[in-house]
C-alpha atoms as a PDB file:
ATOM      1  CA  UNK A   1     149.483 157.226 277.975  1.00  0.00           C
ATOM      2  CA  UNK A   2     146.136 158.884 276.809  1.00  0.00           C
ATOM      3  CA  UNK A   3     145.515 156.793 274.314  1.00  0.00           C
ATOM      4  CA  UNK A   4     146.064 153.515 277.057  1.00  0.00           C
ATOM      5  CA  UNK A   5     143.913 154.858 279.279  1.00  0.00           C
ATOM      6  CA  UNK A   6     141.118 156.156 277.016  1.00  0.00           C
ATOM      7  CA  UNK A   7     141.405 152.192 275.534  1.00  0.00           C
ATOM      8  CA  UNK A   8     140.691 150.777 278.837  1.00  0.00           C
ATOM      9  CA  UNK A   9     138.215 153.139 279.788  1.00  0.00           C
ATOM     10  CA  UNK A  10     136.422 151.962 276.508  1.00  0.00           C
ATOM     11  CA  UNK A  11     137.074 148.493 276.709  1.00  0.00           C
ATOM     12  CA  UNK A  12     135.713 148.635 280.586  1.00  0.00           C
ATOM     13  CA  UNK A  13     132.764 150.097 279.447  1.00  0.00           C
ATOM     14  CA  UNK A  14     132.152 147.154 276.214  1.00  0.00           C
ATOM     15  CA  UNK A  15     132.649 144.656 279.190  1.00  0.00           C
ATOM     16  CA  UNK A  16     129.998 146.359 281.054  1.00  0.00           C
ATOM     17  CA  UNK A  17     127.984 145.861 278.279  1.00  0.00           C
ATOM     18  CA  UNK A  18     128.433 142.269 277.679  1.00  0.00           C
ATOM     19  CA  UNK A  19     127.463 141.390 281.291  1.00  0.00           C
ATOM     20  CA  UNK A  20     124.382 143.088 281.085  1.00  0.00           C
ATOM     21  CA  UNK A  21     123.846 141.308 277.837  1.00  0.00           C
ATOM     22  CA  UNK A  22     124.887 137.583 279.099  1.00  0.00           C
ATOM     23  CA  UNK A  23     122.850 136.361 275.745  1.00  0.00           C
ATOM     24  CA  UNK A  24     125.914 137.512 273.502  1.00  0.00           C
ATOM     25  CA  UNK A  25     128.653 135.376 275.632  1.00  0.00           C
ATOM     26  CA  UNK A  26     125.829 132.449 276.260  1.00  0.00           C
ATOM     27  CA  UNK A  27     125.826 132.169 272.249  1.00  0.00           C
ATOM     28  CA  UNK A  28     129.332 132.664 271.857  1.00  0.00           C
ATOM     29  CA  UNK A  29     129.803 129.460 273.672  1.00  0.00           C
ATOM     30  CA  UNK A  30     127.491 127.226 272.244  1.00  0.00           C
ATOM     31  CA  UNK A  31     128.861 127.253 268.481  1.00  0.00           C
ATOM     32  CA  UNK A  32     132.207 125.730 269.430  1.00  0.00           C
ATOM     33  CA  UNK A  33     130.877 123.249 272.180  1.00  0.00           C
ATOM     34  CA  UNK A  34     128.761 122.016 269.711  1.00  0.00           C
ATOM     35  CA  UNK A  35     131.500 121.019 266.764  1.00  0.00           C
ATOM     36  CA  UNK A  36     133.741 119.833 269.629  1.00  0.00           C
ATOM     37  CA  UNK A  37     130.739 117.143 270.507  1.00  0.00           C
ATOM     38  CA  UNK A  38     130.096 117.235 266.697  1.00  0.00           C
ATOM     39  CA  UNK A  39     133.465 116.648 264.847  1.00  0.00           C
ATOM     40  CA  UNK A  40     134.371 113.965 268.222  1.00  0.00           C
ATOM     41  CA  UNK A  41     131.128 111.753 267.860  1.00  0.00           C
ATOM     42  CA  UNK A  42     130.207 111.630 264.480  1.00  0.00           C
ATOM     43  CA  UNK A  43     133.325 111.998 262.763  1.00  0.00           C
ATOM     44  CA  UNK A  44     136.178 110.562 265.182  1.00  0.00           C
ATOM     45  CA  UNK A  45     136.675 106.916 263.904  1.00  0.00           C
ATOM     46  CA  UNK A  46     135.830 107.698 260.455  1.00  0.00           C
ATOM     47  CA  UNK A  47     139.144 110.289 259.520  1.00  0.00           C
ATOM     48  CA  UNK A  48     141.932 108.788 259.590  1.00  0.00           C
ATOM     49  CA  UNK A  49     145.198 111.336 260.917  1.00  0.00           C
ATOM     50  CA  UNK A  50     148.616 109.768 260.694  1.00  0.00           C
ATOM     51  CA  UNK A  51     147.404 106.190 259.662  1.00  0.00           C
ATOM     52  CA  UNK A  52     145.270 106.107 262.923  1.00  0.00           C
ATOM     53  CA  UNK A  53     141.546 106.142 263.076  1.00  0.00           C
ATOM     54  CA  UNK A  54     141.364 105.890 267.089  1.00  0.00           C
ATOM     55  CA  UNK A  55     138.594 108.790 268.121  1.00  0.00           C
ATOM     56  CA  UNK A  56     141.231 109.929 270.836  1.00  0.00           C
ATOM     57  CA  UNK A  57     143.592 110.381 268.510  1.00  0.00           C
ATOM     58  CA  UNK A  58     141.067 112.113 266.300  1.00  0.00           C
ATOM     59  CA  UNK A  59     140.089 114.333 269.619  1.00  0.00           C
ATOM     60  CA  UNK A  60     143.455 115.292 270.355  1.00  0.00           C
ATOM     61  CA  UNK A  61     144.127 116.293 266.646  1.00  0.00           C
ATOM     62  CA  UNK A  62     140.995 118.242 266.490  1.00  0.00           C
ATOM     63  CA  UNK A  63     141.119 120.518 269.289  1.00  0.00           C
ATOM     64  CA  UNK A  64     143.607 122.412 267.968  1.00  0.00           C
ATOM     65  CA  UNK A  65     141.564 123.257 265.189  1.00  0.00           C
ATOM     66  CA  UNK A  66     138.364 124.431 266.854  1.00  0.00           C
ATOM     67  CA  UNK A  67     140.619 126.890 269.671  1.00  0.00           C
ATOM     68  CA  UNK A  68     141.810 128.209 266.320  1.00  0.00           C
ATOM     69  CA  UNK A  69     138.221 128.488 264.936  1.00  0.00           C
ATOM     70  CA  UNK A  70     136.462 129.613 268.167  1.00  0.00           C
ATOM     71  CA  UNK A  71     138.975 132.334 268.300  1.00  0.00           C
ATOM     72  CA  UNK A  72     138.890 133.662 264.669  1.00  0.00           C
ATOM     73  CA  UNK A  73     134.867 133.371 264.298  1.00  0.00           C
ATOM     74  CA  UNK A  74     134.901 136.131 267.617  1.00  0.00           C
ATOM     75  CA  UNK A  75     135.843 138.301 264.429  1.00  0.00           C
ATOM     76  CA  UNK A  76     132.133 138.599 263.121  1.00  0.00           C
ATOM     77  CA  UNK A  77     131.203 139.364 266.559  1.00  0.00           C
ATOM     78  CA  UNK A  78     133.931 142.462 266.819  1.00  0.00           C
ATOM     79  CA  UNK A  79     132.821 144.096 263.499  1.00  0.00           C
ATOM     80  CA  UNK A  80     128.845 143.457 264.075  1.00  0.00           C
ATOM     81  CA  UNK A  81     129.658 145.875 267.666  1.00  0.00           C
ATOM     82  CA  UNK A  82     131.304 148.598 265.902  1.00  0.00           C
ATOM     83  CA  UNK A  83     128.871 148.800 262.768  1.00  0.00           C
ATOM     84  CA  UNK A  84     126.305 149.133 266.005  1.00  0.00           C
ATOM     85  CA  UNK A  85     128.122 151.729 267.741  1.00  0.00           C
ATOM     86  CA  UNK A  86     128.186 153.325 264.250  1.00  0.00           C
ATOM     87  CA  UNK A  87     124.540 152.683 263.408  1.00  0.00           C
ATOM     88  CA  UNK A  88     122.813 154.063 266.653  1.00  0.00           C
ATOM     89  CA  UNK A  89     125.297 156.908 266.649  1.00  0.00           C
ATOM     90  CA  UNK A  90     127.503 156.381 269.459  1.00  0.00           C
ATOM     91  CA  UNK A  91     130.164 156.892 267.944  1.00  0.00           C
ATOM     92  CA  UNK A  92     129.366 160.566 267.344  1.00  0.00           C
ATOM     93  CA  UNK A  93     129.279 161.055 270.545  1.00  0.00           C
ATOM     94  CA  UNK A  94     132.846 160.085 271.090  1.00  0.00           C
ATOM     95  CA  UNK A  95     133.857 162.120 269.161  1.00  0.00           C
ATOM     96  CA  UNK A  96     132.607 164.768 270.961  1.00  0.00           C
ATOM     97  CA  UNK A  97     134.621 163.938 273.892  1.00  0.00           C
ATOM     98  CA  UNK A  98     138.408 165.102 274.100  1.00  0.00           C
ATOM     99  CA  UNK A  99     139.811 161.319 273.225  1.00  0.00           C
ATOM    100  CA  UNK A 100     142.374 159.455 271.273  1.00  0.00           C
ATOM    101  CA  UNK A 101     140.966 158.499 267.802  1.00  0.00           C
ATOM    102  CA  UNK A 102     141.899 155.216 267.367  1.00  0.00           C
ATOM    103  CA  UNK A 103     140.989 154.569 271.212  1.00  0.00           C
ATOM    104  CA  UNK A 104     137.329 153.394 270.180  1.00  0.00           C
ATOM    105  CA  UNK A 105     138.573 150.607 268.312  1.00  0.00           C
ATOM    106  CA  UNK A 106     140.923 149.124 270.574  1.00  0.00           C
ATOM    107  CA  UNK A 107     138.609 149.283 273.481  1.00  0.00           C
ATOM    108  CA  UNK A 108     136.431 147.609 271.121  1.00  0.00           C
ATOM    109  CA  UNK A 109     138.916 144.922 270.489  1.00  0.00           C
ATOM    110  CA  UNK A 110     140.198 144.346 274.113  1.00  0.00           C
ATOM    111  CA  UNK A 111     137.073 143.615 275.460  1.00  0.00           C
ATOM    112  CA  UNK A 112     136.710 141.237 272.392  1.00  0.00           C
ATOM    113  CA  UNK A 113     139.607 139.315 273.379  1.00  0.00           C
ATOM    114  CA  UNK A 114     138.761 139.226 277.151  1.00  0.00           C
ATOM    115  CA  UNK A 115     135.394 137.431 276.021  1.00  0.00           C
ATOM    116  CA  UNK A 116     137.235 134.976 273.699  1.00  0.00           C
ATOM    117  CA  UNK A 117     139.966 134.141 276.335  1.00  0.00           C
ATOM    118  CA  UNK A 118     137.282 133.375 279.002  1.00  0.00           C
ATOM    119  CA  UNK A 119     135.038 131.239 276.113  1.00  0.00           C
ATOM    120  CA  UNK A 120     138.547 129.619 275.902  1.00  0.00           C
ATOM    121  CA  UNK A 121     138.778 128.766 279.374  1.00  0.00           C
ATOM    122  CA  UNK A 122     135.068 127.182 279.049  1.00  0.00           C
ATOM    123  CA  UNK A 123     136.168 125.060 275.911  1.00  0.00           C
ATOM    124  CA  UNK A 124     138.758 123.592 277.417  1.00  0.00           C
ATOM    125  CA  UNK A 125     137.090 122.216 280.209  1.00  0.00           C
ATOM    126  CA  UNK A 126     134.545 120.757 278.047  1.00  0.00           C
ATOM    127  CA  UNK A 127     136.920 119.276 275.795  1.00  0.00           C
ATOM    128  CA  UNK A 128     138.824 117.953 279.554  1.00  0.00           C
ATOM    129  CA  UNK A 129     135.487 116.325 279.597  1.00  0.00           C
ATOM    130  CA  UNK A 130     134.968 114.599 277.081  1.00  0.00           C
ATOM    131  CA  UNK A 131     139.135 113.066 276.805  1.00  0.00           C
ATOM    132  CA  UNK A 132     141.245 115.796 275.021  1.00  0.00           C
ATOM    133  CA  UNK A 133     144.572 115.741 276.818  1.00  0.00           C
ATOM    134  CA  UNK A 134     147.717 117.624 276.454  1.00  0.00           C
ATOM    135  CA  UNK A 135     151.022 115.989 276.542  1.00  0.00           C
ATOM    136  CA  UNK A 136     153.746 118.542 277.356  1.00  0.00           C
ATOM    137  CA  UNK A 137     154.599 121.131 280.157  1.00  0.00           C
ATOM    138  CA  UNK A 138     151.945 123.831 281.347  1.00  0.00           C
ATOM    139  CA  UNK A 139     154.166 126.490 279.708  1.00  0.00           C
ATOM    140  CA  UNK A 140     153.717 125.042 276.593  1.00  0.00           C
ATOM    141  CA  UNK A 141     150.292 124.652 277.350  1.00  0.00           C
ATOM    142  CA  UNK A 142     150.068 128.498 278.327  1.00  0.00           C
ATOM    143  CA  UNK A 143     152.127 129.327 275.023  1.00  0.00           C
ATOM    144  CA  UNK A 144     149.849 127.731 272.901  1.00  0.00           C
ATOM    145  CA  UNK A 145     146.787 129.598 274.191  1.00  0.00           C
ATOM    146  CA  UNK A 146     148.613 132.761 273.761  1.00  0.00           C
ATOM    147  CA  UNK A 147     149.022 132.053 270.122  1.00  0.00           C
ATOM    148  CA  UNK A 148     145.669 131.477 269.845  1.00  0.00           C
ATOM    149  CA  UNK A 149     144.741 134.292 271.555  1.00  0.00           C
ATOM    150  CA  UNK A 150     147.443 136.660 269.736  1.00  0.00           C
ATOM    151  CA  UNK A 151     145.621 135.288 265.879  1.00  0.00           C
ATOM    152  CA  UNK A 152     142.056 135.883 267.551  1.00  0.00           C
ATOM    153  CA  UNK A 153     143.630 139.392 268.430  1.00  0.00           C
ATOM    154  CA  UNK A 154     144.910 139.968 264.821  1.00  0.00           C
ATOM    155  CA  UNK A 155     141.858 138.759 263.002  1.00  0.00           C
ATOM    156  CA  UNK A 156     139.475 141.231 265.272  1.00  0.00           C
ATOM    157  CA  UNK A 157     141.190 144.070 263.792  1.00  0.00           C
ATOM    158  CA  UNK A 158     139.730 142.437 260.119  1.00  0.00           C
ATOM    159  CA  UNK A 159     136.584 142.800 261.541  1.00  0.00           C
ATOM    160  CA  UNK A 160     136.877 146.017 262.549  1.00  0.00           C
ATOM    161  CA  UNK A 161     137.415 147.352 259.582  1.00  0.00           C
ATOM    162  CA  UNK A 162     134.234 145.409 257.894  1.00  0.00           C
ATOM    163  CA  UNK A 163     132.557 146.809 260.917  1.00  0.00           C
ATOM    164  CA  UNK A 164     133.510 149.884 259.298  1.00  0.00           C
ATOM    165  CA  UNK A 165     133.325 149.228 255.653  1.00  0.00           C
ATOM    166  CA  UNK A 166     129.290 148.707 255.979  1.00  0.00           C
ATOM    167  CA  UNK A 167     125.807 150.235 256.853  1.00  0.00           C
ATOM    168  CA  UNK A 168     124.006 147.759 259.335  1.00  0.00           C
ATOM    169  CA  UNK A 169     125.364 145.261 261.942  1.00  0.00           C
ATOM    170  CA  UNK A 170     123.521 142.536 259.506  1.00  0.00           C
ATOM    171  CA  UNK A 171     125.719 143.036 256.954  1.00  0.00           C
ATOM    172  CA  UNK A 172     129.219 143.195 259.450  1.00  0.00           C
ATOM    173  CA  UNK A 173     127.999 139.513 260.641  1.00  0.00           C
ATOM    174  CA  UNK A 174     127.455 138.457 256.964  1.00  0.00           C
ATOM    175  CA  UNK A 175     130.656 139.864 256.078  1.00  0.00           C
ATOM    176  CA  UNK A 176     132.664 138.679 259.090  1.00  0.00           C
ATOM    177  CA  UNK A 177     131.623 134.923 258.674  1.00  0.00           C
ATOM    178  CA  UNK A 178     131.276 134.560 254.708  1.00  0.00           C
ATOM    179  CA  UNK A 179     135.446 134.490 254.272  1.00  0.00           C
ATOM    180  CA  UNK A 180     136.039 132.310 257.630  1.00  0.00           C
ATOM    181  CA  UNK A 181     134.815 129.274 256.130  1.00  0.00           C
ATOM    182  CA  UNK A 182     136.640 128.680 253.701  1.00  0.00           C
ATOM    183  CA  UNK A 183     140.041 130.165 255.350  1.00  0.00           C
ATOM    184  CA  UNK A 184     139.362 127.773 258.448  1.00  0.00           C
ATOM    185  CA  UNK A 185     137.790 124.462 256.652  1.00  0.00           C
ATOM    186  CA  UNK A 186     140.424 125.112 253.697  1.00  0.00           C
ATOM    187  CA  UNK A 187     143.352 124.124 256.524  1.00  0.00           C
ATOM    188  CA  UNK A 188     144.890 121.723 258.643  1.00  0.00           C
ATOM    189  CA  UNK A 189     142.652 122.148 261.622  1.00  0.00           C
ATOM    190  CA  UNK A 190     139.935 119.026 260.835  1.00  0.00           C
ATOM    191  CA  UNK A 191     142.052 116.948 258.375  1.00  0.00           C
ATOM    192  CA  UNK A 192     145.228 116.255 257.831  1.00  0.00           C
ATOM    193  CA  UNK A 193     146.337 118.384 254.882  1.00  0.00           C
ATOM    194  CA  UNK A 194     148.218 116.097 252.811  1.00  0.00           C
ATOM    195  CA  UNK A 195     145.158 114.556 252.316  1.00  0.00           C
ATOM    196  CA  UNK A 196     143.900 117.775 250.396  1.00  0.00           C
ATOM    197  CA  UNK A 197     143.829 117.938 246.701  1.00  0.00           C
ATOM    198  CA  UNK A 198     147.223 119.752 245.561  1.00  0.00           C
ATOM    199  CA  UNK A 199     145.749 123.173 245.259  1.00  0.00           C
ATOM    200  CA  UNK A 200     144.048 123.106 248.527  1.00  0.00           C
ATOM    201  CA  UNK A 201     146.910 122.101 250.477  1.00  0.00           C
ATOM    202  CA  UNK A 202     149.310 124.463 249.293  1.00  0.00           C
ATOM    203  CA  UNK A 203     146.558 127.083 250.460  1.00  0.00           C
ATOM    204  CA  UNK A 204     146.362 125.205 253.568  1.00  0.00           C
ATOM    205  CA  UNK A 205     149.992 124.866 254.077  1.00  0.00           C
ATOM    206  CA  UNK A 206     150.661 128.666 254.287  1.00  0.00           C
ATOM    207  CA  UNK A 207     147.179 129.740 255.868  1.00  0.00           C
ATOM    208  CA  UNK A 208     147.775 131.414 259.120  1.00  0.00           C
ATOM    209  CA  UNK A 209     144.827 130.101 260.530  1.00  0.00           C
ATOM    210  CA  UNK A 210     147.081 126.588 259.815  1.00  0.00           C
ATOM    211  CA  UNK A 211     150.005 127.354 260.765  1.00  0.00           C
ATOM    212  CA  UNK A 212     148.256 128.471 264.434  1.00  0.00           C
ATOM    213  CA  UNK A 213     146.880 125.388 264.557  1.00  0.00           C
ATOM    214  CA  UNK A 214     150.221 123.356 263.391  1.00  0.00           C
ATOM    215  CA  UNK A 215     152.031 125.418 266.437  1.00  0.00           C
ATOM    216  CA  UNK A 216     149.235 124.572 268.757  1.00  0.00           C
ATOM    217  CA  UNK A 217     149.312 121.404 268.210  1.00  0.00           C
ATOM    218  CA  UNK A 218     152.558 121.197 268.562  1.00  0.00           C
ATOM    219  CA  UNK A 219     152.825 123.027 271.570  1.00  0.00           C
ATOM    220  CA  UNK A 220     149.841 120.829 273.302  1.00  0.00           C
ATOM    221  CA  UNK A 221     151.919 117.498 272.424  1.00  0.00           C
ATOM    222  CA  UNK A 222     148.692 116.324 270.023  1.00  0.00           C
ATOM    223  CA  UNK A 223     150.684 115.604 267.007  1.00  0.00           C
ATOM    224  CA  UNK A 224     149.660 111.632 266.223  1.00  0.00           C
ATOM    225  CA  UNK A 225     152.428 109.238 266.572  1.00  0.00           C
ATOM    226  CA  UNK A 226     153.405 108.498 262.258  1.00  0.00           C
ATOM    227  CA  UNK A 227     152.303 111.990 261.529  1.00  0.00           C
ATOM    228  CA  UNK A 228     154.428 113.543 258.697  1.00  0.00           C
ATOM    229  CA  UNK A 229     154.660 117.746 259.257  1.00  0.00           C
ATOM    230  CA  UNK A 230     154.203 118.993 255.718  1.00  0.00           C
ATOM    231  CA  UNK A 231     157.802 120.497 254.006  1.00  0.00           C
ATOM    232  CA  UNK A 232     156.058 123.730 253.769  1.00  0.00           C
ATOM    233  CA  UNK A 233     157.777 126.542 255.930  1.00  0.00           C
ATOM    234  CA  UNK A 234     155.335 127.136 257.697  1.00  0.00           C
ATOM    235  CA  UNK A 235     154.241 123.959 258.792  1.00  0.00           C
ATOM    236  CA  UNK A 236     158.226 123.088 259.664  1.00  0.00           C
ATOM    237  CA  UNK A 237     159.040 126.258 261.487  1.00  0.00           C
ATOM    238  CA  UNK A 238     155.402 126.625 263.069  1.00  0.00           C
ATOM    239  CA  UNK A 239     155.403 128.790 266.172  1.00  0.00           C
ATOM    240  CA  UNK A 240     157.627 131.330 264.638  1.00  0.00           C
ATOM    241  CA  UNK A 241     155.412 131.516 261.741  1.00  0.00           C
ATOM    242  CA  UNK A 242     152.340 131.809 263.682  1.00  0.00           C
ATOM    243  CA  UNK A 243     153.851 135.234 265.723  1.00  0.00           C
ATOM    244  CA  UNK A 244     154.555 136.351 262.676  1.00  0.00           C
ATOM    245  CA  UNK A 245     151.625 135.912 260.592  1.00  0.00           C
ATOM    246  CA  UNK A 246     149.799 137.464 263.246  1.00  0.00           C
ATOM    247  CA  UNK A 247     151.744 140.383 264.101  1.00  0.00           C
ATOM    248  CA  UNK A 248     151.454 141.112 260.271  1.00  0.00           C
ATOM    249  CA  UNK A 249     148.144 140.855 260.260  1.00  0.00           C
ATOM    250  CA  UNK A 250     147.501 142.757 263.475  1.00  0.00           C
ATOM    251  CA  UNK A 251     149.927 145.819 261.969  1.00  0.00           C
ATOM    252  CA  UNK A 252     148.051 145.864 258.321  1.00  0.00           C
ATOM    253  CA  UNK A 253     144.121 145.612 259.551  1.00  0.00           C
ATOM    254  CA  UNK A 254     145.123 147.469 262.307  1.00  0.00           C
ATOM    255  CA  UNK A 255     146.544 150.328 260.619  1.00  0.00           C
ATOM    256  CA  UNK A 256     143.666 149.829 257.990  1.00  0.00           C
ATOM    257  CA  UNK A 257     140.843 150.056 260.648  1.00  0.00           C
ATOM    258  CA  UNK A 258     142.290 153.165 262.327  1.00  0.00           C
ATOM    259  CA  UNK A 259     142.715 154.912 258.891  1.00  0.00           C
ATOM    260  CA  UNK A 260     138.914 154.412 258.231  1.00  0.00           C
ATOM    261  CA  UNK A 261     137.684 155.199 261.222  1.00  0.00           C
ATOM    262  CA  UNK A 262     139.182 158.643 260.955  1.00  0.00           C
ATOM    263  CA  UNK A 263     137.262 159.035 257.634  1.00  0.00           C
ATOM    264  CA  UNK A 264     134.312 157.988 258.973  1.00  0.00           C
ATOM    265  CA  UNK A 265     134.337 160.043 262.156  1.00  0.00           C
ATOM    266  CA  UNK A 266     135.821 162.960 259.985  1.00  0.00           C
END
């Protein structure tokens, strides 16, 4: 129960934080907003997902894809805030305090997630806007956001560690973004995989970040009428996949993160 409530206490007081620094959730929301406008406009029409190249199939396809991003790009964020708190020195000070180790990190990480869930709620009404539409009951709806949520979760505890692993916030945003790009553009979340060149789409095919999105969509209804679901297993079997890849993930970084925090507090 210590270790809850010193968590909370910490994640209340990185909350505090990011209201007093409205910037940080101001620029948060801009980068997705922008490829949702992006990826709709310019390339709707022009990609064709199963044998359709109608932009509202296109936008209903997509979205999928840029929840997923939105929430696994809040990773840079989580490890740039704890190579901070580690930089200035803060974190010494915790230390000094009768605490739960590993209650520094998932403060950190809660109040991560509460920012991504309410950027979520913002991207949805833009994409409401501008025609996306889901096609199944609300909780399907809801169970598809959790997902989301639950891999945004999992990946923050990746960039904890980098947060960890380096000397200057610089270098935690560097290394946060630099393997995101090609784990989220190497997937199923702007094309349709089969379209990928064999090597690619086997990656695709068992990426987590894909098989999130695969669920998603599947849980949102916007799976294009003709569209074949890949014979991988994760692709077939998506939402089961998806809790799983991200529970893994959550358990290995997590226990990883912890581990080096202790070394570095030691």
């Amino acid at each position: 129960m210590s270790t809850v409530t010193d968590s909370l206490v910490l994640a209340r007081r990185n909350l505090i934080r990011m209201k007093r620094i409205p910037e940080v959730v101001l620029f948060g929301l801009i980068q997705p907003i922008m490829f949702v406008v992006l990826f709709t406009y310019v390339f709707g029409g022009s990609i064709q997902v199963g044998g359709s190249l109608s932009q509202q199939t296109y936008r209903e396809f997509l979205m999928a894809g840029i929840f997923a991003q939105t929430v696994t790009f809040a990773t840079a964020g989580a490890g740039a805030g704890i190579a901070d708190d580690m930089h200035k020195g803060l974190v010494d000070r915790f230390r000094s305090l009768p605490m739960a180790r590993g209650a520094v990190l998932t403060g950190r990480t809660l109040a991560d997630l509460v920012q991504t869930a309410l950027t979520m709620v913002v991207l949805a009404l833009v994409a409401l806007l501008i025609g996306w539409r889901t096609h199944t009951n609300i909780g399907s709806v809801l169970a598809a956001f959790a997902l989301l949520l639950l891999l945004g979760y999992a990946f923050s505890w990746i960039g904890a560690l980098i947060g960890l692993s380096v000397r200057t916030p610089e270098a935690a945003t560097s290394g946060g973004l630099i393997w995101l790009f090609p784990l989220t553009f190497i997937s199923n979340a702007f094309v349709d995989s089969s379209n990928l060149p064999t090597v690619f789409r086997h990656i695709a095919e068992w990426n987590p970040f894909s098989t999130t999105v695969q669920a998603a969509r599947e849980l949102f209804g916007n799976l294009p009428p003709g569209f074949k679901t890949p014979d991988a297993w994760p692709m077939q079997h998506a939402v089961l996949a998806s809790v799983l890849w991200s529970v893994l993930i959550l358990v290995v970084f997590r226990t990883l993160a912890v581990r080096k925090y202790r070394r570095a507090a030691g």
